[in-house]
C-alpha atoms as a PDB file:
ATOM      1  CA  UNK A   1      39.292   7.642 -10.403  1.00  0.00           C
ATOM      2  CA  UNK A   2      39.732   3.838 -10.200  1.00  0.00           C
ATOM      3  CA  UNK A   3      38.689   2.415 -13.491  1.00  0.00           C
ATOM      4  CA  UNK A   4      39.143  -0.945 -12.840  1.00  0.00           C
ATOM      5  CA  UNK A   5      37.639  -3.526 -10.596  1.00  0.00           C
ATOM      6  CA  UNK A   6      38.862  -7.191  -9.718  1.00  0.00           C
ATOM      7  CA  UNK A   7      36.490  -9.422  -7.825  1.00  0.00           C
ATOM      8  CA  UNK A   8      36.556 -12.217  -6.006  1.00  0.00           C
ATOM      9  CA  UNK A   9      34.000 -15.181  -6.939  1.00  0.00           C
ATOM     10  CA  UNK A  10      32.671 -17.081  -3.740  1.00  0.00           C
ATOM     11  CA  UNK A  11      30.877 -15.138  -0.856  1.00  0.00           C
ATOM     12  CA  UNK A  12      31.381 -12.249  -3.329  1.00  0.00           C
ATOM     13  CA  UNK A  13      29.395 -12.574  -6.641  1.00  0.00           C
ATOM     14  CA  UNK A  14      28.257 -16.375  -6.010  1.00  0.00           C
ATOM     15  CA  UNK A  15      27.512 -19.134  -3.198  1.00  0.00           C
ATOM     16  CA  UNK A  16      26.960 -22.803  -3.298  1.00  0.00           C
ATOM     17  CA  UNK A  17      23.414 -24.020  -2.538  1.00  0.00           C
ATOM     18  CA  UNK A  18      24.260 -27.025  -1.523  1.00  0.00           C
ATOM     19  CA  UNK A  19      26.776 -25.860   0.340  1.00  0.00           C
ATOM     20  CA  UNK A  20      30.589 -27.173   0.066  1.00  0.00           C
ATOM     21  CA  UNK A  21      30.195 -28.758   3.868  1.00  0.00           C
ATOM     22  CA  UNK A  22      26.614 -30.015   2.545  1.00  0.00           C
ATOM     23  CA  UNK A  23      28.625 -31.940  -0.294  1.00  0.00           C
ATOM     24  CA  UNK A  24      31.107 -33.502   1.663  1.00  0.00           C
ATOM     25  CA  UNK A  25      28.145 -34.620   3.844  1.00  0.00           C
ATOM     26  CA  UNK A  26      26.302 -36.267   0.750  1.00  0.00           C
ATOM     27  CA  UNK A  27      29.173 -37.219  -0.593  1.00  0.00           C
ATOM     28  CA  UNK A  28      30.522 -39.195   2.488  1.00  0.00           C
ATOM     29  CA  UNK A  29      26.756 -40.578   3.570  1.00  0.00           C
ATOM     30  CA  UNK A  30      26.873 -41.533  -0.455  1.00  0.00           C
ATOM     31  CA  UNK A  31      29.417 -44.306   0.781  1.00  0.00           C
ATOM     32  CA  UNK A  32      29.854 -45.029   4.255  1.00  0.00           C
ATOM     33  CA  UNK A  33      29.268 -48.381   5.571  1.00  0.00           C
ATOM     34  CA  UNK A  34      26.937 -47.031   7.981  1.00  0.00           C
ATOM     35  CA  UNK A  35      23.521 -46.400   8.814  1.00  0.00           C
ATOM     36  CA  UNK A  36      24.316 -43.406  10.600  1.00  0.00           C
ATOM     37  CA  UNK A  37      24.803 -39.850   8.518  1.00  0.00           C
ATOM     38  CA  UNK A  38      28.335 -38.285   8.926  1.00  0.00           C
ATOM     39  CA  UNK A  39      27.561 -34.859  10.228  1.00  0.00           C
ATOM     40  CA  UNK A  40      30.869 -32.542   8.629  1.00  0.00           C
ATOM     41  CA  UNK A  41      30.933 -29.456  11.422  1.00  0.00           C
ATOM     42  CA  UNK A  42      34.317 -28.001  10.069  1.00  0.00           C
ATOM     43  CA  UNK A  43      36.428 -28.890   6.851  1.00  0.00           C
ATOM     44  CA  UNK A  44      39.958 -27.308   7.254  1.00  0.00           C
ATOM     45  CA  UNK A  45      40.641 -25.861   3.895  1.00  0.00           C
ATOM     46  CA  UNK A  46      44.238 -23.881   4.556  1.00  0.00           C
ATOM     47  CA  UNK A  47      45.685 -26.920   6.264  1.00  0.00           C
ATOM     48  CA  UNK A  48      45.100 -29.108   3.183  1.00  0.00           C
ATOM     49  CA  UNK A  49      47.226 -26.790   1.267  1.00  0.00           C
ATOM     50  CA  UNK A  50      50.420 -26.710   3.264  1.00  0.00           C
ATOM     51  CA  UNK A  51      52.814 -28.989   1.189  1.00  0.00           C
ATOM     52  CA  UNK A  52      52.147 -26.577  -1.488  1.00  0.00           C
ATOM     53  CA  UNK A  53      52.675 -23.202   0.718  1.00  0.00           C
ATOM     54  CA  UNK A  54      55.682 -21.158   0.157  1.00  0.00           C
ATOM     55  CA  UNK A  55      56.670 -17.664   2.074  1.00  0.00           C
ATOM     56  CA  UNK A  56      54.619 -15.641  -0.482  1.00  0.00           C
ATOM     57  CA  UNK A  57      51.708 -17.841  -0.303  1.00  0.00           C
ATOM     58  CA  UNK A  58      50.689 -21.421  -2.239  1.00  0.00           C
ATOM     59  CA  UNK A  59      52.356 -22.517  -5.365  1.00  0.00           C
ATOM     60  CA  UNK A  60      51.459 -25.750  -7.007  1.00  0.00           C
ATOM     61  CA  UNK A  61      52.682 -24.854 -10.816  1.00  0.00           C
ATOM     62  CA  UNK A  62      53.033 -28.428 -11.872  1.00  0.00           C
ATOM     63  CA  UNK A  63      49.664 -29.396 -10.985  1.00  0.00           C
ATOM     64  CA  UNK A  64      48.107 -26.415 -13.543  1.00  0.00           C
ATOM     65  CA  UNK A  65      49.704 -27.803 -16.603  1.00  0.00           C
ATOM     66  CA  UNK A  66      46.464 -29.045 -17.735  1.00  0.00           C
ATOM     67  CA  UNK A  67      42.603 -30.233 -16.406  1.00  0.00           C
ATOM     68  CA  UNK A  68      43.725 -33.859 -15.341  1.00  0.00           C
ATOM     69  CA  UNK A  69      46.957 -32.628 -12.977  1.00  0.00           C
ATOM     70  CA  UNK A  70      44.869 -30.406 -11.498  1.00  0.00           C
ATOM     71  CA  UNK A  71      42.075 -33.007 -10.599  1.00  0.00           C
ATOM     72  CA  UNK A  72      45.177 -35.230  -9.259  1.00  0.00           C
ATOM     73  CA  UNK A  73      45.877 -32.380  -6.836  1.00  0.00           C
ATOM     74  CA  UNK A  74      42.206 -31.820  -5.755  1.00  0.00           C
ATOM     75  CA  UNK A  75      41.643 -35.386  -5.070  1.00  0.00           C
ATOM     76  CA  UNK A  76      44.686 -34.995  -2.701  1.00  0.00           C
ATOM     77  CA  UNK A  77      43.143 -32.148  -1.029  1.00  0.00           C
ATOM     78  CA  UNK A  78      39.764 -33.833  -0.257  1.00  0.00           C
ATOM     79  CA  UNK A  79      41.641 -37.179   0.276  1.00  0.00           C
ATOM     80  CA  UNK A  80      43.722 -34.709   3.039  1.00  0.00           C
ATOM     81  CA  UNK A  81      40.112 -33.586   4.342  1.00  0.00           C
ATOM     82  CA  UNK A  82      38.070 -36.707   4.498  1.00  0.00           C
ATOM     83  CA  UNK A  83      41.280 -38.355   6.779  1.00  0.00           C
ATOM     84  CA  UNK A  84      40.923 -35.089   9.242  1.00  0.00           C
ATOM     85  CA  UNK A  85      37.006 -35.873   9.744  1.00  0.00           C
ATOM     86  CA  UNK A  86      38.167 -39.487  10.293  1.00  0.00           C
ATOM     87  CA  UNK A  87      36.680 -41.067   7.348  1.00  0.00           C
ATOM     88  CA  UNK A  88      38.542 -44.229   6.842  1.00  0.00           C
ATOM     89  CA  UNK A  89      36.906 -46.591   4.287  1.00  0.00           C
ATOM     90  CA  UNK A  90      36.302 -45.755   0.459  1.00  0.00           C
ATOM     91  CA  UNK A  91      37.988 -42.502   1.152  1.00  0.00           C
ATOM     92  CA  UNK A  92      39.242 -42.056  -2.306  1.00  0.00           C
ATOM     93  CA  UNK A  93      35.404 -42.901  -4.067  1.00  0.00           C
ATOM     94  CA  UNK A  94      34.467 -40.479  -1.521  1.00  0.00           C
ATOM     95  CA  UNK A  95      36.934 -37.691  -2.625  1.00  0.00           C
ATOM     96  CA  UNK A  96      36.372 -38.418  -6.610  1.00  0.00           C
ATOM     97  CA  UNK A  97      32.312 -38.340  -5.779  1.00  0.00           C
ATOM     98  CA  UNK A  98      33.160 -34.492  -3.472  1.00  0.00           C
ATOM     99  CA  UNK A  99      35.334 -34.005  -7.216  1.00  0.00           C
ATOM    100  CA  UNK A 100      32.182 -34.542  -9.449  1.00  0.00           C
ATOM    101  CA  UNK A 101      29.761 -32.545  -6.863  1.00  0.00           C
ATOM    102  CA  UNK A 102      31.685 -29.357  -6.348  1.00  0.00           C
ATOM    103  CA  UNK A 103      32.567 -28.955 -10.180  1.00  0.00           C
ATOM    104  CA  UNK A 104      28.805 -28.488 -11.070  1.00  0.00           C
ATOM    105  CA  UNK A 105      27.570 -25.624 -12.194  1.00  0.00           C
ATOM    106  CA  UNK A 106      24.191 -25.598 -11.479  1.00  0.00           C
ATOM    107  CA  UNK A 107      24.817 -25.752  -7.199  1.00  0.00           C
ATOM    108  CA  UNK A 108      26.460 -21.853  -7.511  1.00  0.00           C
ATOM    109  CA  UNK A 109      24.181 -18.911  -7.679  1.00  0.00           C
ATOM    110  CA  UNK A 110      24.613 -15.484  -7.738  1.00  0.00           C
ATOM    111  CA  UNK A 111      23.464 -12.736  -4.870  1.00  0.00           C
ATOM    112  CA  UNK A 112      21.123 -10.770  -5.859  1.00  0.00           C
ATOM    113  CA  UNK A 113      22.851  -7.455  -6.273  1.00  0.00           C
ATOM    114  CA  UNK A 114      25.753  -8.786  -8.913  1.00  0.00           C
ATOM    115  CA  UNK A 115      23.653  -8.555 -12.107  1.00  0.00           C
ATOM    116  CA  UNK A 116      22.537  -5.357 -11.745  1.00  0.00           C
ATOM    117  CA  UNK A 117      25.697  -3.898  -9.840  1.00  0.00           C
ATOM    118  CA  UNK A 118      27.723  -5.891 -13.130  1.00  0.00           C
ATOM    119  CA  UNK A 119      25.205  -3.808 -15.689  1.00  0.00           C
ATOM    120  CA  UNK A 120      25.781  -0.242 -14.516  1.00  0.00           C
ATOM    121  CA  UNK A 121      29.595  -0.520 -14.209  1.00  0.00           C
ATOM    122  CA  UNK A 122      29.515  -1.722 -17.586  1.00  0.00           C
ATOM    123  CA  UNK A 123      27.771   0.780 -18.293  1.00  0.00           C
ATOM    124  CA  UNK A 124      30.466   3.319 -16.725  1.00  0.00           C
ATOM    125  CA  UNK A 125      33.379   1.364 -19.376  1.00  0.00           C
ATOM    126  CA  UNK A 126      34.947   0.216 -15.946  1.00  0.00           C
ATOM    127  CA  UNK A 127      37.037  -2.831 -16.921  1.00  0.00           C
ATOM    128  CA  UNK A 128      35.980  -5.785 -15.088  1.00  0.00           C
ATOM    129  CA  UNK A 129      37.803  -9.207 -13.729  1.00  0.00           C
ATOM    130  CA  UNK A 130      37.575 -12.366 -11.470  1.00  0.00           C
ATOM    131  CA  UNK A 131      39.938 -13.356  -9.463  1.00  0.00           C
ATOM    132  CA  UNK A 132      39.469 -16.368  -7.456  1.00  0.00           C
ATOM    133  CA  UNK A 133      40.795 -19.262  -5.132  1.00  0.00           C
ATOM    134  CA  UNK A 134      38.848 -21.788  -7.364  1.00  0.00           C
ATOM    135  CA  UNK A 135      38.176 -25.038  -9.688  1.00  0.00           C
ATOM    136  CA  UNK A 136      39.549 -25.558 -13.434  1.00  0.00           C
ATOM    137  CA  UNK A 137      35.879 -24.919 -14.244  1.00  0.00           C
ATOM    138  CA  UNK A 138      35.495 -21.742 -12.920  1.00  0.00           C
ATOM    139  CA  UNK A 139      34.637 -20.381 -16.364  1.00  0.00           C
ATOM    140  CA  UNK A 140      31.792 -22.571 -17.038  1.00  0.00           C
ATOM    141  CA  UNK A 141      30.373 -21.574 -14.114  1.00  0.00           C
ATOM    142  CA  UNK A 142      30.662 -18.173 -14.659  1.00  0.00           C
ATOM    143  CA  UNK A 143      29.051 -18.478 -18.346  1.00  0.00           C
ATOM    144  CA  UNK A 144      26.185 -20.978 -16.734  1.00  0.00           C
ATOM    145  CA  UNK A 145      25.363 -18.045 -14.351  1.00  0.00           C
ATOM    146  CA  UNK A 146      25.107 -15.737 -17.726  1.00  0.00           C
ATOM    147  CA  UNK A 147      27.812 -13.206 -16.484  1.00  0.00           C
ATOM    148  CA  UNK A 148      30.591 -14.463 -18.628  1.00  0.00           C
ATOM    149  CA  UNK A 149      30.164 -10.766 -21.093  1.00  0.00           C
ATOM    150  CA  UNK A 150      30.724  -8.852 -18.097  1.00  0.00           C
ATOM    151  CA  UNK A 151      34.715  -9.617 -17.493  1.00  0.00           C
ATOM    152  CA  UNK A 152      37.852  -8.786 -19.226  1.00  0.00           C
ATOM    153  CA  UNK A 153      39.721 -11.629 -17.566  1.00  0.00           C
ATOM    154  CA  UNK A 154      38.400 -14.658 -15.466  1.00  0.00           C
ATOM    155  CA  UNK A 155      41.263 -16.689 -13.250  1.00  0.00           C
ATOM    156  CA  UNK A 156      41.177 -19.311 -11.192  1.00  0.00           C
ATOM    157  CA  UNK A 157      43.973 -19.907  -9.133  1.00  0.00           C
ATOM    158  CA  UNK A 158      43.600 -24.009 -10.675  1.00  0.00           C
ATOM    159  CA  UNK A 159      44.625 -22.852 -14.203  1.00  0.00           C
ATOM    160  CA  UNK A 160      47.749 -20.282 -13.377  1.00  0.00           C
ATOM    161  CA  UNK A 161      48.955 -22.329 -10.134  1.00  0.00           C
ATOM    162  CA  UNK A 162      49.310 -19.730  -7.519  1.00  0.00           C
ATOM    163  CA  UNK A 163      46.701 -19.174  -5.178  1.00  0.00           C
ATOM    164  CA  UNK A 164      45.711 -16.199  -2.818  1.00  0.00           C
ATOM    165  CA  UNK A 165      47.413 -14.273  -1.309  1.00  0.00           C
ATOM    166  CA  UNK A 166      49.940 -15.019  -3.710  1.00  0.00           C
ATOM    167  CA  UNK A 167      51.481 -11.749  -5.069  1.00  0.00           C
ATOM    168  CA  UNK A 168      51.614 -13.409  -8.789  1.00  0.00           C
ATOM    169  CA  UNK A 169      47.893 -14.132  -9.138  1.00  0.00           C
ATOM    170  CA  UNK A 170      47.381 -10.432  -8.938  1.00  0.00           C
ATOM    171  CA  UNK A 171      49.903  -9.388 -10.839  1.00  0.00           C
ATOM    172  CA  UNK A 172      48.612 -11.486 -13.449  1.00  0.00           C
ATOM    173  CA  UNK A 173      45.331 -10.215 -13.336  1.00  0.00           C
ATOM    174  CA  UNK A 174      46.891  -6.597 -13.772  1.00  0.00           C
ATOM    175  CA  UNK A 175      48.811  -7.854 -16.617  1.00  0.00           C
ATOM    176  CA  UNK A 176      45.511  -8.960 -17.706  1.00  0.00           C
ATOM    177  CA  UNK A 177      43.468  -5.756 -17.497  1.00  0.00           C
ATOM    178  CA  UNK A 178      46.058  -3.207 -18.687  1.00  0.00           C
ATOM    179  CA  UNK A 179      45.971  -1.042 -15.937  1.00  0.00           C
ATOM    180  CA  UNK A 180      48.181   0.466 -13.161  1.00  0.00           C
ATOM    181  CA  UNK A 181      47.485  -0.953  -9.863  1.00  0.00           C
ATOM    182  CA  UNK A 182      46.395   2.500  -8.018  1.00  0.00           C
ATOM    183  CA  UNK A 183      43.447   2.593 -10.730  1.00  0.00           C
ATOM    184  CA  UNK A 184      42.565  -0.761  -9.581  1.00  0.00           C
ATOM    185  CA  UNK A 185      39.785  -1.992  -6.818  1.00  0.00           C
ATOM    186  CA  UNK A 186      39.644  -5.672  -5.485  1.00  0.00           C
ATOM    187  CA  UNK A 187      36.264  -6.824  -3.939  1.00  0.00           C
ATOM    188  CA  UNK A 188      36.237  -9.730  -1.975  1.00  0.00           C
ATOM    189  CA  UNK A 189      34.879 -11.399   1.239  1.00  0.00           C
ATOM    190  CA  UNK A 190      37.928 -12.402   2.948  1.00  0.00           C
ATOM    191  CA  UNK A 191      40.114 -10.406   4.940  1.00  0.00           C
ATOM    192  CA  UNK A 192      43.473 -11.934   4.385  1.00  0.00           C
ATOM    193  CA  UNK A 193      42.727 -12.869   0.555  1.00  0.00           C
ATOM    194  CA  UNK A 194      40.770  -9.699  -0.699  1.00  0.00           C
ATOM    195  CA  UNK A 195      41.714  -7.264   1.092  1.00  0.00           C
ATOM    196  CA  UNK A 196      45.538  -7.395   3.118  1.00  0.00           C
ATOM    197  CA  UNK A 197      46.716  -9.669   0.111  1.00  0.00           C
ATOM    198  CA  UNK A 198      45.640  -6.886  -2.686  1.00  0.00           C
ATOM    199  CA  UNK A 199      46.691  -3.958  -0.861  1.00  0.00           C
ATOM    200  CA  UNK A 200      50.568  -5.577  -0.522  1.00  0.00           C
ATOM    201  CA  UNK A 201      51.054  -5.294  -3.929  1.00  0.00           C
ATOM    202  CA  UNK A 202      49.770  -1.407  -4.259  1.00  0.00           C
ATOM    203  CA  UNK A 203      46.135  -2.108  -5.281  1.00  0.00           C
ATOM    204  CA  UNK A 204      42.966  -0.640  -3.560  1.00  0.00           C
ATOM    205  CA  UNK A 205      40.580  -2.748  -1.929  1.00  0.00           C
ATOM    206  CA  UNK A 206      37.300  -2.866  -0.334  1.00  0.00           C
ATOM    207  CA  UNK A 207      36.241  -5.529   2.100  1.00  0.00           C
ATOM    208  CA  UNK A 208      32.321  -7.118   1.022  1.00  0.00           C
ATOM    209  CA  UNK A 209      30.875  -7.807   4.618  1.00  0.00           C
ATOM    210  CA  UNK A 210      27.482  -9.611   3.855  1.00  0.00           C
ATOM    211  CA  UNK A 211      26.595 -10.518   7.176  1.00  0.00           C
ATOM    212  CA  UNK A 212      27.752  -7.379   8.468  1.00  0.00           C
ATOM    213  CA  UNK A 213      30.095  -9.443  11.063  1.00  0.00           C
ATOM    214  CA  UNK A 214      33.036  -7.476  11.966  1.00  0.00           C
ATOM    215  CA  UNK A 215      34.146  -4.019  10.646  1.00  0.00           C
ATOM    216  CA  UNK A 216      37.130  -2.419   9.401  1.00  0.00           C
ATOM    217  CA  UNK A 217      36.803   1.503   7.551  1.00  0.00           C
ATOM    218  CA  UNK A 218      37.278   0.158   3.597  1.00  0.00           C
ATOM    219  CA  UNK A 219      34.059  -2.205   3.763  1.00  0.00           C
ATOM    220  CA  UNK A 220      30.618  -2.590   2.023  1.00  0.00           C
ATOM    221  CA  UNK A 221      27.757  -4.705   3.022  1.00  0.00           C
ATOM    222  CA  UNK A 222      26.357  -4.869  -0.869  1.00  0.00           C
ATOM    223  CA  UNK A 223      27.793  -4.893  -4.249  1.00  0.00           C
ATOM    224  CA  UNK A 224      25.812  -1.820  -4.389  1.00  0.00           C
ATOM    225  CA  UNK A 225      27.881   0.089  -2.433  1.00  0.00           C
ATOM    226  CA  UNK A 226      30.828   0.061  -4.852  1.00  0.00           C
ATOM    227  CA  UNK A 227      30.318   3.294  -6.493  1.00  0.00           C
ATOM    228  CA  UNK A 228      31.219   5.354  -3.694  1.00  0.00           C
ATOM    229  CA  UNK A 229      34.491   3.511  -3.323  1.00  0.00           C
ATOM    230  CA  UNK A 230      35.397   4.361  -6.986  1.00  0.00           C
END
């Protein structure tokens, strides 16, 4: 009996409305010395990351040490973005404006299965985290949305440095929870990060597939599925 679930946060208990792609788009329209809108058909998010990847995944450890090292890193990331979509002038207003838009709070809601999904699993004493390729703020997002009470442990791969598929940031999130990884199920959305990435390190995992593109065996299409995986 697995009596412990990890999720992941985007595409899994939340989306952006805008979307990320939308804010680049307002962001970069925001500023451009043009009267033509940038269209932004494809932001590459791994590449941004690889002076930071390792063989077990990305580190960036000195950039966690606090709020304002980790914005220094982000800016680099969208500054790394903005150049691949050939934006060239007032690139770095246009990366500190993409900074300001994606931290807030109010553009993420959740799907509509996660409250009550969240309520009967309380319900069941089934300890509860977040685990979650995300922004310092993740927290404050998590508490707008109201489902802060829900989780024994919320981390964002900004605050402890590792991101994943990093081995650490579930191994911290065991540490976290108190329980032995075969009692443990990660939900997620992404195959690599949620599901291959987990089950390396000895937990269980289920695969969310919302739009029911693709299939492997150990996948849901709802949050409301997870009982029968526990």
């Amino acid at each position: 009996m697995k009596r412990a679930i990890l999720f992941d946060f985007d595409g899994t208990l939340a989306y952006m409305q805008p979307s990320h792609r939308q804010l680049y788009e307002q962001a970069i329209n925001e500023y451009a010395e043009s009267t033509q809108s940038a269209p932004v058909n494809e932001i590459s998010v791994q590449d941004a990351w690889l002076n930071w990847t390792t063989d077990d995944g990305v580190e960036h450890l000195e950039y966690s040490n606090s709020k304002e090292d980790y914005t220094k890193l982000r800016r680099q990331i969208h500054i790394y973005r903005l150049e691949a979509l050939s934006v060239q002038k007032n690139i770095e207003i246009i990366a500190d404006r993409v900074l300001e838009l994606e931290s807030n709070a109010s553009f993420y809601m959740l799907y509509e299965d996660v409250k009550e999904t969240l309520n009967a699993l309380s319900q069941e004493n089934i300890q509860m985290g977040i685990v979650s390729n995300h922004l310092w703020n993740l927290n404050d997002i998590t508490k707008h949305l109201g489902i802060n009470k829900y989780f024994d442990c919320i981390i964002s791969s900004a605050q402890i440095g590792y991101r994943k598929p990093h081995p650490k940031i579930y191994e911290l999130a065991l540490s976290k929870i108190n329980a032995p990884s075969e009692n443990v199920l990660f939900v997620g959305d992404n195959f690599e990060n949620d599901y291959l990435g987990p089950k390396k390190i000895g937990l269980n995992a289920v695969l969310l597939n919302r739009n029911s593109a693709g299939h492997i065996d150990q996948s849901i299409e709802s949050l409301r599925e997870i009982g029968k995986q526990l």
